[in-house]
C-alpha atoms as a PDB file:
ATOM      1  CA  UNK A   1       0.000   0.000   0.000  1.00  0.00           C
ATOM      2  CA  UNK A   2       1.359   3.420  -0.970  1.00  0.00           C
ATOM      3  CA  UNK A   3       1.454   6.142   1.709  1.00  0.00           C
ATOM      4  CA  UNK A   4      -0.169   9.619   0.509  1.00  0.00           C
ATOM      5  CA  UNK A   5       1.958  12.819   1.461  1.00  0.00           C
ATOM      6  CA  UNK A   6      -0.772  15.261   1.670  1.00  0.00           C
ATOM      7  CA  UNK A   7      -3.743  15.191   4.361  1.00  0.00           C
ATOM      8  CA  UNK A   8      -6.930  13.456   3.048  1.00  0.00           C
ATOM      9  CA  UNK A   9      -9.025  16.544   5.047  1.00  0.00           C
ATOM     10  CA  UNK A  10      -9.018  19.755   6.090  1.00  0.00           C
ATOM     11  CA  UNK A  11      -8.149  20.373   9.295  1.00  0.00           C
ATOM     12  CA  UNK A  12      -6.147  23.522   9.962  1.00  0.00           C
ATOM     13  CA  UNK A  13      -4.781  24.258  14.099  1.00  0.00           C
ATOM     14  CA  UNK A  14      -5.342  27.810  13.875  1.00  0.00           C
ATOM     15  CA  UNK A  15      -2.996  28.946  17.021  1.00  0.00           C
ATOM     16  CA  UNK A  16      -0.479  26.563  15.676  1.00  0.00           C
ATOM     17  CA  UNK A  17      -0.832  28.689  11.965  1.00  0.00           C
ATOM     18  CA  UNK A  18      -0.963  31.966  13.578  1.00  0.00           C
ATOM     19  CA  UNK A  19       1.988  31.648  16.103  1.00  0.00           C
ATOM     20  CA  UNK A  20       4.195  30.012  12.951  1.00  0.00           C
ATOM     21  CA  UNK A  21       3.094  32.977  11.219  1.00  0.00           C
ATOM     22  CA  UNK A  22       3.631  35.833  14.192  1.00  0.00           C
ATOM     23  CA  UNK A  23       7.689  34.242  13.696  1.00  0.00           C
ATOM     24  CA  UNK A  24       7.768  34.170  10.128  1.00  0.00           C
ATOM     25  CA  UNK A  25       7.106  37.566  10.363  1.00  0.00           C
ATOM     26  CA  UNK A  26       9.813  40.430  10.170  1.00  0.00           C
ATOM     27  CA  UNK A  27      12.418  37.580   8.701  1.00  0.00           C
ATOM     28  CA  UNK A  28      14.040  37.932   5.623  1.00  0.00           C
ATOM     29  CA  UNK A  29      12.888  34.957   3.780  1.00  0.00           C
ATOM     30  CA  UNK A  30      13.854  36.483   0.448  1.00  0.00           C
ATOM     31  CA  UNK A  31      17.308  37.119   1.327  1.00  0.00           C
ATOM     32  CA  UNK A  32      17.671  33.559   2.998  1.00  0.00           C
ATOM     33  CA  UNK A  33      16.400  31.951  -0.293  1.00  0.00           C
ATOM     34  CA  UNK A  34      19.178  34.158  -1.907  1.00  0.00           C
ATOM     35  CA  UNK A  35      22.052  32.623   0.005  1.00  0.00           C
ATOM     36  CA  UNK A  36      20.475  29.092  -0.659  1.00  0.00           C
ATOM     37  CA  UNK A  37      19.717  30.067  -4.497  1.00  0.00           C
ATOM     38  CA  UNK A  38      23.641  31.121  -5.073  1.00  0.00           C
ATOM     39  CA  UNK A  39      24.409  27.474  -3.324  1.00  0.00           C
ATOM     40  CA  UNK A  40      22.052  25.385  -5.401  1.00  0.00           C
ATOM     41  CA  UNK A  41      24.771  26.011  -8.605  1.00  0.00           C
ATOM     42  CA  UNK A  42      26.826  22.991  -8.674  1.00  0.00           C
ATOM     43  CA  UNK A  43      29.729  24.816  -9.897  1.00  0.00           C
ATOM     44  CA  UNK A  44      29.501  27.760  -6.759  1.00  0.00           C
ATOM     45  CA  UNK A  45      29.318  24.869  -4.754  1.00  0.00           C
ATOM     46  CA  UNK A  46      32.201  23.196  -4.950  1.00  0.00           C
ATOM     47  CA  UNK A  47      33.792  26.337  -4.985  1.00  0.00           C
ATOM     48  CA  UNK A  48      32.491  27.418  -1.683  1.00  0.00           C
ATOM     49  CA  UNK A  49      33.419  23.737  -0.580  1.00  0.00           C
ATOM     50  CA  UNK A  50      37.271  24.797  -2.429  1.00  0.00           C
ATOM     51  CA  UNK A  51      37.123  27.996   0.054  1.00  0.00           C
ATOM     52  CA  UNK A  52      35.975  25.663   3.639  1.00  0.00           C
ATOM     53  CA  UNK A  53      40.180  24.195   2.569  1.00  0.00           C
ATOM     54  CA  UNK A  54      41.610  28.046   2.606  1.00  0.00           C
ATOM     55  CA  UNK A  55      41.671  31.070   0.540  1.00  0.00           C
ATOM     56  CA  UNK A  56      42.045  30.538  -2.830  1.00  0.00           C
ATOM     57  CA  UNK A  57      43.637  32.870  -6.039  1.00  0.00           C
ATOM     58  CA  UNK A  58      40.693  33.523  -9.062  1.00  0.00           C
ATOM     59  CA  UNK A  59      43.107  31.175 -11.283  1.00  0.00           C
ATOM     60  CA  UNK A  60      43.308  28.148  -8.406  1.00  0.00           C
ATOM     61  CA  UNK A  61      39.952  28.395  -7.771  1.00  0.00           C
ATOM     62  CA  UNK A  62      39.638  28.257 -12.055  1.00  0.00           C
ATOM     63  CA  UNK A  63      41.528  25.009 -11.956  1.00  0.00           C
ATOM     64  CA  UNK A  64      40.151  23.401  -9.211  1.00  0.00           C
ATOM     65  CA  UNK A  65      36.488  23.232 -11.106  1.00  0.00           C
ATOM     66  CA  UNK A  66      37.671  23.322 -14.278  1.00  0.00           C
ATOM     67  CA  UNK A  67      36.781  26.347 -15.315  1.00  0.00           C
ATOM     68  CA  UNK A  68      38.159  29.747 -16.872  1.00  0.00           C
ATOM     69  CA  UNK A  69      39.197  32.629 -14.919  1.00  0.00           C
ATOM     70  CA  UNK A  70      36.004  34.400 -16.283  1.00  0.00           C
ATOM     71  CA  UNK A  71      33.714  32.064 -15.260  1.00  0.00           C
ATOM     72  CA  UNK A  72      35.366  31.664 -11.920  1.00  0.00           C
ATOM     73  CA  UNK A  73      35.634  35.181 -11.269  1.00  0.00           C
ATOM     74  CA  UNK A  74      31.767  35.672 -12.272  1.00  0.00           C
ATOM     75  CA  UNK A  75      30.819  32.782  -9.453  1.00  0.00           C
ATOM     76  CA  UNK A  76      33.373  34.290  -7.158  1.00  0.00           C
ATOM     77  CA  UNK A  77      31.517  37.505  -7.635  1.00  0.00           C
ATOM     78  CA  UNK A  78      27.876  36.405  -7.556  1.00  0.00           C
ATOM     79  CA  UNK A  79      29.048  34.266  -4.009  1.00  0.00           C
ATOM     80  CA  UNK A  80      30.421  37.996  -2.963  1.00  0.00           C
ATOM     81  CA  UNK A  81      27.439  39.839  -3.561  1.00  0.00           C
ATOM     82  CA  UNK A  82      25.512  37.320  -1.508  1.00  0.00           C
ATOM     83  CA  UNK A  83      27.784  37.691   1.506  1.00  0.00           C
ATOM     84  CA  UNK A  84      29.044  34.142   1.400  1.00  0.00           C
ATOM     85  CA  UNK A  85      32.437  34.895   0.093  1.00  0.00           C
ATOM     86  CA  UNK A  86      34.824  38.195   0.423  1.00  0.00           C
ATOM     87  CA  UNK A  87      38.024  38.825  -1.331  1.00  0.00           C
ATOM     88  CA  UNK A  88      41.305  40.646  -1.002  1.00  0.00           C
ATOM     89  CA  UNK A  89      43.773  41.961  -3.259  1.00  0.00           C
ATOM     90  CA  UNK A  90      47.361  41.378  -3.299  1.00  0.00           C
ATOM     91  CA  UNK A  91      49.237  42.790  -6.029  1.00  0.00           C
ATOM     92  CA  UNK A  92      48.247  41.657  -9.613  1.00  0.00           C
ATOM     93  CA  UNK A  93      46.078  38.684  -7.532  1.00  0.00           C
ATOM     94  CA  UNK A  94      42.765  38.600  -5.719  1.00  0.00           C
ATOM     95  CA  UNK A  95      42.386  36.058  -3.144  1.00  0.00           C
ATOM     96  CA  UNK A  96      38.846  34.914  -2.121  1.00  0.00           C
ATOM     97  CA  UNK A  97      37.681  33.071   1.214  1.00  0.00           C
ATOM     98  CA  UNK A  98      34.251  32.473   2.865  1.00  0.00           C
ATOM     99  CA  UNK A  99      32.698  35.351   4.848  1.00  0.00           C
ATOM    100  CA  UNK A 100      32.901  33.688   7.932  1.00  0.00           C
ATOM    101  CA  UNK A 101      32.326  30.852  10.718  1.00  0.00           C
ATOM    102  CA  UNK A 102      28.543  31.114   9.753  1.00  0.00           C
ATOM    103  CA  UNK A 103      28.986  30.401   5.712  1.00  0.00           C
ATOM    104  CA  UNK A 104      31.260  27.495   6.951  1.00  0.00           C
ATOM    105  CA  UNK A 105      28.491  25.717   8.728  1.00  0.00           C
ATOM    106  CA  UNK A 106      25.875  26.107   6.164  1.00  0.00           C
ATOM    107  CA  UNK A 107      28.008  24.575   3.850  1.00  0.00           C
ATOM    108  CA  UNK A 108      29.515  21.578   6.199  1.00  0.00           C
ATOM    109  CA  UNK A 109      25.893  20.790   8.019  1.00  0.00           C
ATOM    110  CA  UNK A 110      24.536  20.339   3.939  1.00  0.00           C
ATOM    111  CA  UNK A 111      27.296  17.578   2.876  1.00  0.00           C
ATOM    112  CA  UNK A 112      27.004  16.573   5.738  1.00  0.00           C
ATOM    113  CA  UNK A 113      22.937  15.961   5.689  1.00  0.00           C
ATOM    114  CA  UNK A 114      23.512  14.454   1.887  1.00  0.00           C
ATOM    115  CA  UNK A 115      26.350  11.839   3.558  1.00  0.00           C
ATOM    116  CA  UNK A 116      23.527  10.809   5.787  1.00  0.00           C
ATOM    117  CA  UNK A 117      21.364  10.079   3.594  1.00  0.00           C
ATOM    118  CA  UNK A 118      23.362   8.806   0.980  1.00  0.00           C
ATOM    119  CA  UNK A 119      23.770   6.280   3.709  1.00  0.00           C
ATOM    120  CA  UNK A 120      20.363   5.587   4.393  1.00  0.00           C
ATOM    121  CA  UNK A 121      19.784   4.977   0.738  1.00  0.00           C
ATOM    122  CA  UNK A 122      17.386   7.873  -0.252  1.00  0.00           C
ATOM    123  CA  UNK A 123      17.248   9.119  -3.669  1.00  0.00           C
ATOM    124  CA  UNK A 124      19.523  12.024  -5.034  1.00  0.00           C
ATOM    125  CA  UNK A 125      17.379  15.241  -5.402  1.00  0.00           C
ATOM    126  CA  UNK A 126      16.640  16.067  -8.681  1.00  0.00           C
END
């Protein structure tokens, strides 16, 4: 027998739905679901994972994904303007790292939750 995901009634808990609500309110859902949006590219993934290892040159962080310097420098940006990564200068070279302890986390608690249930068998998303 197949287990249905939705509720076969009605039947709303209206304190429940108004004191979720009363929280949700005054958050910045839209700016969340930015930082989440710029982390759901494959490629600005793994370059935020790079950055978790150390600060990383435009060109290194190129190589490491297999990328140009364009293209790396355009995710480097995009991760910049979300305030998940910031960057330095050093001469002719820019060197970028994650923002801080915070950005970190996100980023180690998510592989972390896919190891887990890569482990349990579930499906890959997608």
């Amino acid at each position: 027998m197949k287990l249905q995901d939705v509720c076969e009634i009605t039947c709303v808990d209206s304190e429940k739905v108004e004191r979720v609500k009363n929280k949700l309110r005054g958050r910045e859902t839209a700016n969340v679901a930015k930082i989440y949006k710029a982390l759901a590219d494959d490629t600005r993934l793994k370059i935020a994972y790079a950055l978790l290892e150390e600060e990383l040159c435009v060109c290194d962080v190129a190589n490491i994904v297999g990328a140009t310097t364009a293209t790396a420098s355009h995710h480097l940006r995009l991760l910049k303007n979300t305030g998940l990564a910031k960057f330095r200068k050093e001469g002719k070279l820019v060197y970028y790292s994650l923002d801080d302890d915070h950005v970190k986390k996100l980023i180690l608690i998510a592989f972390e939750h896919q190891g887990e249930m890569s482990q349990r068998g579930s499906r890959t998303i997608g």
